[in-house]
C-alpha atoms as a PDB file:
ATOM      1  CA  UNK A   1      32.946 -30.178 -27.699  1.00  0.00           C
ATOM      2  CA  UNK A   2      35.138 -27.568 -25.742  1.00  0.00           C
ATOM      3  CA  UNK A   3      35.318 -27.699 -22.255  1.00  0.00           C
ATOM      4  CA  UNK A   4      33.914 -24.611 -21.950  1.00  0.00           C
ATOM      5  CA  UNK A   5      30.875 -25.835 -23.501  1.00  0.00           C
ATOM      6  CA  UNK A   6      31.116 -28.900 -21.684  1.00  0.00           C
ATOM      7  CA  UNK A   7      30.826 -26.907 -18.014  1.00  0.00           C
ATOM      8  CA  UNK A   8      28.268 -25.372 -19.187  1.00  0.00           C
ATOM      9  CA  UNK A   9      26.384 -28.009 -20.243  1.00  0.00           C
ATOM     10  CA  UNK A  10      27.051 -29.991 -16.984  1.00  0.00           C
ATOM     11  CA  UNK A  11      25.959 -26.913 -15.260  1.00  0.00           C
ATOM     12  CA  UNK A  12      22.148 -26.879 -17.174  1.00  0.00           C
ATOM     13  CA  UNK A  13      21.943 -30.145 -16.328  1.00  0.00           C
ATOM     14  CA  UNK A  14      22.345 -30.066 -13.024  1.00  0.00           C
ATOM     15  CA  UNK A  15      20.038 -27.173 -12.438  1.00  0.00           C
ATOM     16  CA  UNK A  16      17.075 -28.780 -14.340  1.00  0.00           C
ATOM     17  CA  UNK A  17      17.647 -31.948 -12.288  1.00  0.00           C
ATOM     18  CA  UNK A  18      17.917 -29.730  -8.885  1.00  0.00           C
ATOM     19  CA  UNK A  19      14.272 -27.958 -10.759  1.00  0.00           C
ATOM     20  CA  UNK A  20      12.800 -31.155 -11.206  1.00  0.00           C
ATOM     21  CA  UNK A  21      13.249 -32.574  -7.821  1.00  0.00           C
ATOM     22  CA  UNK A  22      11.856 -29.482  -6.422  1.00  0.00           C
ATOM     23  CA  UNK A  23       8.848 -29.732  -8.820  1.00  0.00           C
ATOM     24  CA  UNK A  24       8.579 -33.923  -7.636  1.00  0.00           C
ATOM     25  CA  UNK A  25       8.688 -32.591  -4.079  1.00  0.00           C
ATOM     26  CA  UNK A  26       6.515 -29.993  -4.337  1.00  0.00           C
ATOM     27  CA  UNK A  27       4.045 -32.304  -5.878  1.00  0.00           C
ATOM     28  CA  UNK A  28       4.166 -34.955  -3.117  1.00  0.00           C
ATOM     29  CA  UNK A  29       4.223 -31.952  -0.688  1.00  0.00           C
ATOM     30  CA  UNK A  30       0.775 -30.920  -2.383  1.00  0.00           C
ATOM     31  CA  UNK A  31      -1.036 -34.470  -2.406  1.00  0.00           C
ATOM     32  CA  UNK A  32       0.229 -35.080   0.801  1.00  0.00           C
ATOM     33  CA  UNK A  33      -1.517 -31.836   1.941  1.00  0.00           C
ATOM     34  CA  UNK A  34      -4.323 -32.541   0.121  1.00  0.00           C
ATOM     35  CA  UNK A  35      -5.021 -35.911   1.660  1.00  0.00           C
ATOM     36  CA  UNK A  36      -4.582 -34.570   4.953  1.00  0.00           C
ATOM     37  CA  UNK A  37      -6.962 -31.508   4.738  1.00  0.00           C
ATOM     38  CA  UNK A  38      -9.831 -31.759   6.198  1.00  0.00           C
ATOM     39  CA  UNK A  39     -11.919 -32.043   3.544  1.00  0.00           C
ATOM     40  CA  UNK A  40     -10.292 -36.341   3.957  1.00  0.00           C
ATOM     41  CA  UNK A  41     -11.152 -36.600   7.774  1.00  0.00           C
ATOM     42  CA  UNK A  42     -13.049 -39.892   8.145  1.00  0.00           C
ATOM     43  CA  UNK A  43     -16.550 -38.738   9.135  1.00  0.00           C
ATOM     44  CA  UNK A  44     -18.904 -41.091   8.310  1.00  0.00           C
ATOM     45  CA  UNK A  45     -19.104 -44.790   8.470  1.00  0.00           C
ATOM     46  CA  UNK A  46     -21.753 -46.866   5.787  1.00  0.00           C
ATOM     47  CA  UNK A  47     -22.816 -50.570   6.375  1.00  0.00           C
ATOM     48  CA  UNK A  48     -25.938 -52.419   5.798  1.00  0.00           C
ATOM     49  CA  UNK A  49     -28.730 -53.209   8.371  1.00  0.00           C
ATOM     50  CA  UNK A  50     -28.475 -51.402  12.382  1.00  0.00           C
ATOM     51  CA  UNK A  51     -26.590 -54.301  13.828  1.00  0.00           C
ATOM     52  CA  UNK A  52     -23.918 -54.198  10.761  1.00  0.00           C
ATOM     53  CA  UNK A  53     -23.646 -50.427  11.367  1.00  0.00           C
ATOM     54  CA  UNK A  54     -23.280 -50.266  14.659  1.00  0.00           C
ATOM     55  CA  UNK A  55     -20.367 -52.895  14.935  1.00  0.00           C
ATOM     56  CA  UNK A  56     -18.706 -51.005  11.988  1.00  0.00           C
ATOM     57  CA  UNK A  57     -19.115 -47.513  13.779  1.00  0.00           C
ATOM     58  CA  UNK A  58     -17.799 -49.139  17.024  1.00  0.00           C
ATOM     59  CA  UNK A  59     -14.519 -50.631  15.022  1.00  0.00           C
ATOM     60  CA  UNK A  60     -13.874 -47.059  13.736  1.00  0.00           C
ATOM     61  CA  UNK A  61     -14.138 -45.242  16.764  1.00  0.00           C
ATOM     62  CA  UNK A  62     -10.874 -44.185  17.602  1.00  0.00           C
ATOM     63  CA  UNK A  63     -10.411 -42.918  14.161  1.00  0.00           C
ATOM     64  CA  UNK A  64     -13.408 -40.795  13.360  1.00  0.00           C
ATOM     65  CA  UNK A  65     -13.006 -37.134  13.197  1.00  0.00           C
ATOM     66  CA  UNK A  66      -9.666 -37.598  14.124  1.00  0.00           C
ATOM     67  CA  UNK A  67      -7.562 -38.582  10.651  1.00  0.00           C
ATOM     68  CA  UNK A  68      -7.886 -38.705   7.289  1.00  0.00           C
ATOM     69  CA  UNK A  69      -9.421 -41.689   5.488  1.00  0.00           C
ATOM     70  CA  UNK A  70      -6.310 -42.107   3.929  1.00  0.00           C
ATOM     71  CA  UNK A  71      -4.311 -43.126   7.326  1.00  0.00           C
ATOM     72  CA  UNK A  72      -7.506 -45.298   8.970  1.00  0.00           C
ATOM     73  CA  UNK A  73      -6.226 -48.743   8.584  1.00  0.00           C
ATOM     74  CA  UNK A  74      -8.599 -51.396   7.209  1.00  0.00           C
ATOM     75  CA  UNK A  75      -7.114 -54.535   8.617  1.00  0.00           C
ATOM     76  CA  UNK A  76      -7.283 -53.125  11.947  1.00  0.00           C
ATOM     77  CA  UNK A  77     -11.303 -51.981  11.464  1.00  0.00           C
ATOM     78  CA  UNK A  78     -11.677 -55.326  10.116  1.00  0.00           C
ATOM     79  CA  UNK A  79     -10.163 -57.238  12.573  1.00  0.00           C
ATOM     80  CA  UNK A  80     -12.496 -55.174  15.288  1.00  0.00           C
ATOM     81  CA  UNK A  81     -15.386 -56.426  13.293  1.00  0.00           C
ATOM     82  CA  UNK A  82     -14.669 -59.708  13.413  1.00  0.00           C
ATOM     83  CA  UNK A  83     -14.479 -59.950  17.211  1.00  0.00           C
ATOM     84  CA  UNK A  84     -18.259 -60.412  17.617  1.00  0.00           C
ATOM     85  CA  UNK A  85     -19.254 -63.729  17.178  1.00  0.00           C
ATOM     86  CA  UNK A  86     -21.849 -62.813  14.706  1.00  0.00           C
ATOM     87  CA  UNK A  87     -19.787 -61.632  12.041  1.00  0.00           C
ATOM     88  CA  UNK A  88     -18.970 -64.469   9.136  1.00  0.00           C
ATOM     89  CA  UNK A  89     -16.816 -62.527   7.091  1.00  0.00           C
ATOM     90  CA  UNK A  90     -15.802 -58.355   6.852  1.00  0.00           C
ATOM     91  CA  UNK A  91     -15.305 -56.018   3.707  1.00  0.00           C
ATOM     92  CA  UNK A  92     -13.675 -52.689   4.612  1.00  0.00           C
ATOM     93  CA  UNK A  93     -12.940 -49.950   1.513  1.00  0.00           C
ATOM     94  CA  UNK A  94     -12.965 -45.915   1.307  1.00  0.00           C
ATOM     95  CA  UNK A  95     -14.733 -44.162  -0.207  1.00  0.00           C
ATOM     96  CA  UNK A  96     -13.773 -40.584  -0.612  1.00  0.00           C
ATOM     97  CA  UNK A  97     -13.834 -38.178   0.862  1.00  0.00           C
ATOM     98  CA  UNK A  98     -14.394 -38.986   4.498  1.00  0.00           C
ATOM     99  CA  UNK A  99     -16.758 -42.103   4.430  1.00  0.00           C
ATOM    100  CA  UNK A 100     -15.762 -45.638   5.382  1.00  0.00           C
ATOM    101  CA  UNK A 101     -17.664 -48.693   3.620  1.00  0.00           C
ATOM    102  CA  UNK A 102     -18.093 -51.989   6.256  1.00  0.00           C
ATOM    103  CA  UNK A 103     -20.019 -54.801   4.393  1.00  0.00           C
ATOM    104  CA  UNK A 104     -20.789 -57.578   6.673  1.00  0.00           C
ATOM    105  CA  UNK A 105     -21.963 -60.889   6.355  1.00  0.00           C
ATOM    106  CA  UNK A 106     -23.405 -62.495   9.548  1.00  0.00           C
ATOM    107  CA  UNK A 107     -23.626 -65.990  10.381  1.00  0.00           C
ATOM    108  CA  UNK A 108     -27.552 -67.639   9.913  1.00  0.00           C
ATOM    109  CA  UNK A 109     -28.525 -69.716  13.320  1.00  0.00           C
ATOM    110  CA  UNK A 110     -29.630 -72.758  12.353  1.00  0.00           C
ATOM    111  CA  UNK A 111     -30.323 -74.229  15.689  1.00  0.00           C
ATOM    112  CA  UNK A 112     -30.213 -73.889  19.057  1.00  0.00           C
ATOM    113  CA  UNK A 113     -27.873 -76.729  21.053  1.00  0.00           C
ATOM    114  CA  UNK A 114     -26.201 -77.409  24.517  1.00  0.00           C
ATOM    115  CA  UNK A 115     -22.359 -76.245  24.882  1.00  0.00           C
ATOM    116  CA  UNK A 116     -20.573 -77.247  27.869  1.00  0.00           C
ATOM    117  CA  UNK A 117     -21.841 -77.044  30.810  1.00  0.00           C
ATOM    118  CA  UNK A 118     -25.226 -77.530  29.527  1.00  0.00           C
ATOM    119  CA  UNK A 119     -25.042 -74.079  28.312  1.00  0.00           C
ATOM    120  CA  UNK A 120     -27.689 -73.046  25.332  1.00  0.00           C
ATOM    121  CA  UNK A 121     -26.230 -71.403  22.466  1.00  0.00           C
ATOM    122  CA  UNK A 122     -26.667 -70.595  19.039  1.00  0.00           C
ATOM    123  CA  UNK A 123     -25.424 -72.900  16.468  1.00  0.00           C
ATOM    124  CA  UNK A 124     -24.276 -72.732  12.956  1.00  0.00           C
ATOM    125  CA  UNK A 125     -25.150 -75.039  10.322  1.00  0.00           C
ATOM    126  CA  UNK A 126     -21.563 -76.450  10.067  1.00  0.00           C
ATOM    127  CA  UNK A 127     -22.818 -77.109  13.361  1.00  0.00           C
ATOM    128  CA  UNK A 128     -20.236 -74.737  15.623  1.00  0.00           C
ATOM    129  CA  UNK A 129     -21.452 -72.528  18.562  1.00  0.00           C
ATOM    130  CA  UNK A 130     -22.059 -68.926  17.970  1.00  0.00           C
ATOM    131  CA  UNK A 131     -23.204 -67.241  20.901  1.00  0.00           C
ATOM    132  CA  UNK A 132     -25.082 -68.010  23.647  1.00  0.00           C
ATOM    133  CA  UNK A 133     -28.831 -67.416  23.624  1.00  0.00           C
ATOM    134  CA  UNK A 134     -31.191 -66.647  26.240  1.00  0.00           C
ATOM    135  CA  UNK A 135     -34.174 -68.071  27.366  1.00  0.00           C
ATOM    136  CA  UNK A 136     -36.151 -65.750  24.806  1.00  0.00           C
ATOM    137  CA  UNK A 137     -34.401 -67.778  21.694  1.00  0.00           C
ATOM    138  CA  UNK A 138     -36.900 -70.726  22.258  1.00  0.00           C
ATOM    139  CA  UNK A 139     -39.354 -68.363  20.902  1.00  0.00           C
ATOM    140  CA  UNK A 140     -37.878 -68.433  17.750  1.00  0.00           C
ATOM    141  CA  UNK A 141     -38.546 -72.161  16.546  1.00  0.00           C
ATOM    142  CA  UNK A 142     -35.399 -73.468  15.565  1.00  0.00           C
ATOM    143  CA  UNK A 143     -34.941 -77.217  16.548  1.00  0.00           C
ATOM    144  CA  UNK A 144     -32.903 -77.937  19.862  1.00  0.00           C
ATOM    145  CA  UNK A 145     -29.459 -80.155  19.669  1.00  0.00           C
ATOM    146  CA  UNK A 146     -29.390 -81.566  23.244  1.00  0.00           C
ATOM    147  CA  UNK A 147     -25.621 -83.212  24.263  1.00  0.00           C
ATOM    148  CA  UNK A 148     -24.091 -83.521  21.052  1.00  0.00           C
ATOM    149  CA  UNK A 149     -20.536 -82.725  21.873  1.00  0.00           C
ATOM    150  CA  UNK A 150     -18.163 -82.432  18.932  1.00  0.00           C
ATOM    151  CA  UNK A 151     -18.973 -79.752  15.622  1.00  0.00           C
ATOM    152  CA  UNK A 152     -19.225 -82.492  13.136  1.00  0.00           C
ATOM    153  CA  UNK A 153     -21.866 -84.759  15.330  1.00  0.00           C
ATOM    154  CA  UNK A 154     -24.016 -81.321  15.357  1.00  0.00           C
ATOM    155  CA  UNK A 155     -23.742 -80.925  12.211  1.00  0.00           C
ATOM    156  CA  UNK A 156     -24.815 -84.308  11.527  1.00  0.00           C
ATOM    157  CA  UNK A 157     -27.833 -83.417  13.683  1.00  0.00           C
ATOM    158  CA  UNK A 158     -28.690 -80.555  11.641  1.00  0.00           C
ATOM    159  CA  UNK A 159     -28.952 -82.467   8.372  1.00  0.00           C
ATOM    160  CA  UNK A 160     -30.835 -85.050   9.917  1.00  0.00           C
ATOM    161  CA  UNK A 161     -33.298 -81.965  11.105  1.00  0.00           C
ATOM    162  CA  UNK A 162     -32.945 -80.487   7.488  1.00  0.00           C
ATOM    163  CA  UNK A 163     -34.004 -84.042   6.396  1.00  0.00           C
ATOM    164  CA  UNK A 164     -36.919 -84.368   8.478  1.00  0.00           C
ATOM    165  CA  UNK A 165     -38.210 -81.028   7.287  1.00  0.00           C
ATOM    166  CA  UNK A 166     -37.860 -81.394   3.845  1.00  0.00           C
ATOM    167  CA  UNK A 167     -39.907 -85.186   4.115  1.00  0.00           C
ATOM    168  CA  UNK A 168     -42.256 -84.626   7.171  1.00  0.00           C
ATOM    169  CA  UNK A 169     -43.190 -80.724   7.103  1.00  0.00           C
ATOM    170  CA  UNK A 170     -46.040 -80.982   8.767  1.00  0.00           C
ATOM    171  CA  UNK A 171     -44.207 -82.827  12.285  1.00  0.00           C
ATOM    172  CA  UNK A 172     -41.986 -80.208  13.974  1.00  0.00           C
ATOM    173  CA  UNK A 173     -39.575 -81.685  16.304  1.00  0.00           C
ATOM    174  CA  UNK A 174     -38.842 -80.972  19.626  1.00  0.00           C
ATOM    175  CA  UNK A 175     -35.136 -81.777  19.992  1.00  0.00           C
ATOM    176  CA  UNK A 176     -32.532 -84.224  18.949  1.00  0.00           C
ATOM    177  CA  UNK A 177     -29.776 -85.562  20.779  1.00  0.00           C
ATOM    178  CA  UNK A 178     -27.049 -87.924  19.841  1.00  0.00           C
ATOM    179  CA  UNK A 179     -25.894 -90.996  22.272  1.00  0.00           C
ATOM    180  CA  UNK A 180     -22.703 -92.683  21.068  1.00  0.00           C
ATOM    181  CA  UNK A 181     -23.613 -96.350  21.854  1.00  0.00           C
ATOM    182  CA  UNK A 182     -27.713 -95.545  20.057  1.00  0.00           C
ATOM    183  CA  UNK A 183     -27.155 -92.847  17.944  1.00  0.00           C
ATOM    184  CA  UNK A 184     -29.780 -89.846  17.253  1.00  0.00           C
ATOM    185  CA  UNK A 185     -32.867 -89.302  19.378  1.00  0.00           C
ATOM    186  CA  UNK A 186     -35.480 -86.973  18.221  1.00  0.00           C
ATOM    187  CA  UNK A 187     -38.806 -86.097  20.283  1.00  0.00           C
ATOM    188  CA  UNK A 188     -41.718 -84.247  18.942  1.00  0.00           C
ATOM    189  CA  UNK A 189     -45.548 -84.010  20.523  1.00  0.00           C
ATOM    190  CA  UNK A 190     -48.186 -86.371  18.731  1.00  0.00           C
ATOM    191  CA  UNK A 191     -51.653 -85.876  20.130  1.00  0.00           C
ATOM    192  CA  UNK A 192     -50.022 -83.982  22.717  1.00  0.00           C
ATOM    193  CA  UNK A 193     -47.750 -86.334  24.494  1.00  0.00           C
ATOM    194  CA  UNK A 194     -44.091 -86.885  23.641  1.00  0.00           C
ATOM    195  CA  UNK A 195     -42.441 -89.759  21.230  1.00  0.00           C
ATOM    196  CA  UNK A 196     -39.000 -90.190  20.934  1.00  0.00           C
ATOM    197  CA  UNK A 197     -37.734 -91.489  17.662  1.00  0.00           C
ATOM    198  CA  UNK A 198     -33.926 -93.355  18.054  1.00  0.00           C
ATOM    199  CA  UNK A 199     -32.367 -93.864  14.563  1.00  0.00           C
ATOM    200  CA  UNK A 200     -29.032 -96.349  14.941  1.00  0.00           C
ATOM    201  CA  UNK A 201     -25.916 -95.673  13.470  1.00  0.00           C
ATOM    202  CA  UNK A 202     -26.917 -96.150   9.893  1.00  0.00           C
ATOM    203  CA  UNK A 203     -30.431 -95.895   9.962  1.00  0.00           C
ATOM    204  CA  UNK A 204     -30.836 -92.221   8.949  1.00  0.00           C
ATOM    205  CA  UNK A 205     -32.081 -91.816   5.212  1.00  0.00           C
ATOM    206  CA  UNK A 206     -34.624 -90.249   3.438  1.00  0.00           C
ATOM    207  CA  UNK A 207     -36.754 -93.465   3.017  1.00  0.00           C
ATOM    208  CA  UNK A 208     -36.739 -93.963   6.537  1.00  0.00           C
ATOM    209  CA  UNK A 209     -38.033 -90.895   7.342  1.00  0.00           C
ATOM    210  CA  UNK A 210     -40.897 -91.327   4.940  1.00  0.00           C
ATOM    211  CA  UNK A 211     -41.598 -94.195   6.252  1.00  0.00           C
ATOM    212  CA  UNK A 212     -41.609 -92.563   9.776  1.00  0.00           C
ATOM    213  CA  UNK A 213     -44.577 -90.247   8.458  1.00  0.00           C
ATOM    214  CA  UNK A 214     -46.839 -93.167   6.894  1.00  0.00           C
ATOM    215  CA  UNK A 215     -46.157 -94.772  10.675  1.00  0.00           C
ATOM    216  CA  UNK A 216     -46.896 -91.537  12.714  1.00  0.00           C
ATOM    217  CA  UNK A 217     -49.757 -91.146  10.508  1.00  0.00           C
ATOM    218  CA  UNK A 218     -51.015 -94.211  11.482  1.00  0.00           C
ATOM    219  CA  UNK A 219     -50.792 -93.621  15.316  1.00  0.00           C
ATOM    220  CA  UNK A 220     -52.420 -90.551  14.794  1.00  0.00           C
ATOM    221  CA  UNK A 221     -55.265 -91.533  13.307  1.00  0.00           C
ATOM    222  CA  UNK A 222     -55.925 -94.664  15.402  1.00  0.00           C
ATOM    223  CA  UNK A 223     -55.128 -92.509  18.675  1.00  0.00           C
ATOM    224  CA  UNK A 224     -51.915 -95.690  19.535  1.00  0.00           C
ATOM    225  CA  UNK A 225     -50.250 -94.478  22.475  1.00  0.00           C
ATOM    226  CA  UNK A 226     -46.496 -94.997  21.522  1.00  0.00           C
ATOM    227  CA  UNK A 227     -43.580 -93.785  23.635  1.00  0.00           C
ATOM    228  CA  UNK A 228     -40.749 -94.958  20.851  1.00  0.00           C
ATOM    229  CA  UNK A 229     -39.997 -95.652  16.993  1.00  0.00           C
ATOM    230  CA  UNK A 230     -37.092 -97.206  16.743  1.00  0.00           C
ATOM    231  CA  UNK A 231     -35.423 -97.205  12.533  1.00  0.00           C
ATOM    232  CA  UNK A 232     -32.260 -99.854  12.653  1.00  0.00           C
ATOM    233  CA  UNK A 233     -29.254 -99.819  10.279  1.00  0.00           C
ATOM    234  CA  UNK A 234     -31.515-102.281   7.998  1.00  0.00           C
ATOM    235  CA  UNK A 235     -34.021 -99.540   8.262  1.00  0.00           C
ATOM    236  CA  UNK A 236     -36.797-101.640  10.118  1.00  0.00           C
ATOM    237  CA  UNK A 237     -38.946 -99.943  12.111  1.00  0.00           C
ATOM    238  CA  UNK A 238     -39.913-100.635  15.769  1.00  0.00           C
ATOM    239  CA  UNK A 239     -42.603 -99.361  17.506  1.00  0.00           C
ATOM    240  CA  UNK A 240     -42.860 -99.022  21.496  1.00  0.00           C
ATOM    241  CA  UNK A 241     -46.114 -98.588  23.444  1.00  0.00           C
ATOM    242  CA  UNK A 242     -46.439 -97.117  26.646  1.00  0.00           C
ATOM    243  CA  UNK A 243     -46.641 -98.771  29.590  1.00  0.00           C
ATOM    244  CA  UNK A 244     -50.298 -98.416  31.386  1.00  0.00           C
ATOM    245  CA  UNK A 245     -50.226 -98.189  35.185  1.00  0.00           C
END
């Protein structure tokens, strides 16, 4: 090729290369516009259930009518979810134009049980403390965990209370409570006065709860005033009348 021909075809290069960079940046230029129009500005904010929505539209706050859906940034809204206690796991997405989707799963209280302090709270069924509740939560009917410090002994609790409800439906406890040298103590109200039912370490199981039933059956229908059943790690079962003044 002469050089001539060779400049010249340097040159056409060069100017379609300069073209096509100004067509790339013009296209960027034009997306870049068009996400930031206002047609994209966050406006609206979608989750299921009224407490849901309202922690979602709290977490996007600061953002709405202010930027475009493409610049609100779902970590952070998802993060601000997941400060109230409530919240068991957080789903943030777009979806255009302007809407942003929160799906939230809350945590399920499965009892009610003393923090520290002898504070009541909400508990979990892996047996950690949610919130605190107030004196209204009582009217709810979940079982009470009295001075069980540590999440796994609650949670041992609750499956003893899942336990009892799945084998003696018709007996709603009271409360249980666990005492490290005994083990669990549950009350409940049998011809209405209280009994208090001690399991030792080892003495929980299905059978012995069963058996429980045949025995509170049995003080119910011959009117026995008992203050205690006591199950052992051998699963015997003691009964304790109460004392006459």
């Amino acid at each position: 090729m002469r050089p001539r021909a060779r400049r010249q075809s340097r040159v056409r290069r060069a100017i379609g290369g300069i073209a096509l960079a100004a067509l790339l940046g013009l296209a960027a230029w034009g997306v870049n516009s068009t996400r930031h129009s206002a047609r994209f500005v966050l406006r609206e904010v979608e989750s299921d259930g009224s407490y849901s929505l309202a922690l979602a539209q709290k977490a996007a706050e600061p953002w709405m009518g202010r930027v475009s859906i493409f610049d609100v940034p779902l970590t952070e809204v998802e993060k601000r979810v997941r400060v109230d206690p409530w919240v068991e796991s957080v789903t943030v997405s777009r979806r255009l134009p302007g809407t942003l989707r929160v799906r939230v799963v809350q945590k399920n209280a499965a009892a009610l049980a003393t923090g520290e302090k002898g504070v009541l709270h909400f508990m979990a069924s892996d047996g950690s403390l949610i919130a605190r509740a107030t004196a209204q939560a009582a009217e709810r009917g979940l079982p009470l965990v009295v001075g069980v410090a540590s999440a796994e002994r609650r949670a041992q609790a609750l499956q003893l209370v899942s336990a009892w409800a799945r084998n003696v439906p018709t007996r709603v406890l009271d409360g249980i409570a666990f005492d490290g040298e005994e083990g669990f103590r549950l009350w409940l109200t049998l011809g209405g006065k209280p009994i208090e039912i001690l399991f030792e370490e080892g003495g929980l199981s299905s059978i012995s709860i069963e058996r429980i039933e045949a025995v509170l059956a049995h003080i119910e229908r011959h009117a026995i005033d008992v203050r205690q059943i006591w199950v052992d790690s051998v699963k015997k079962i003691v009964v304790k009348l109460r004392h006459r003044s």
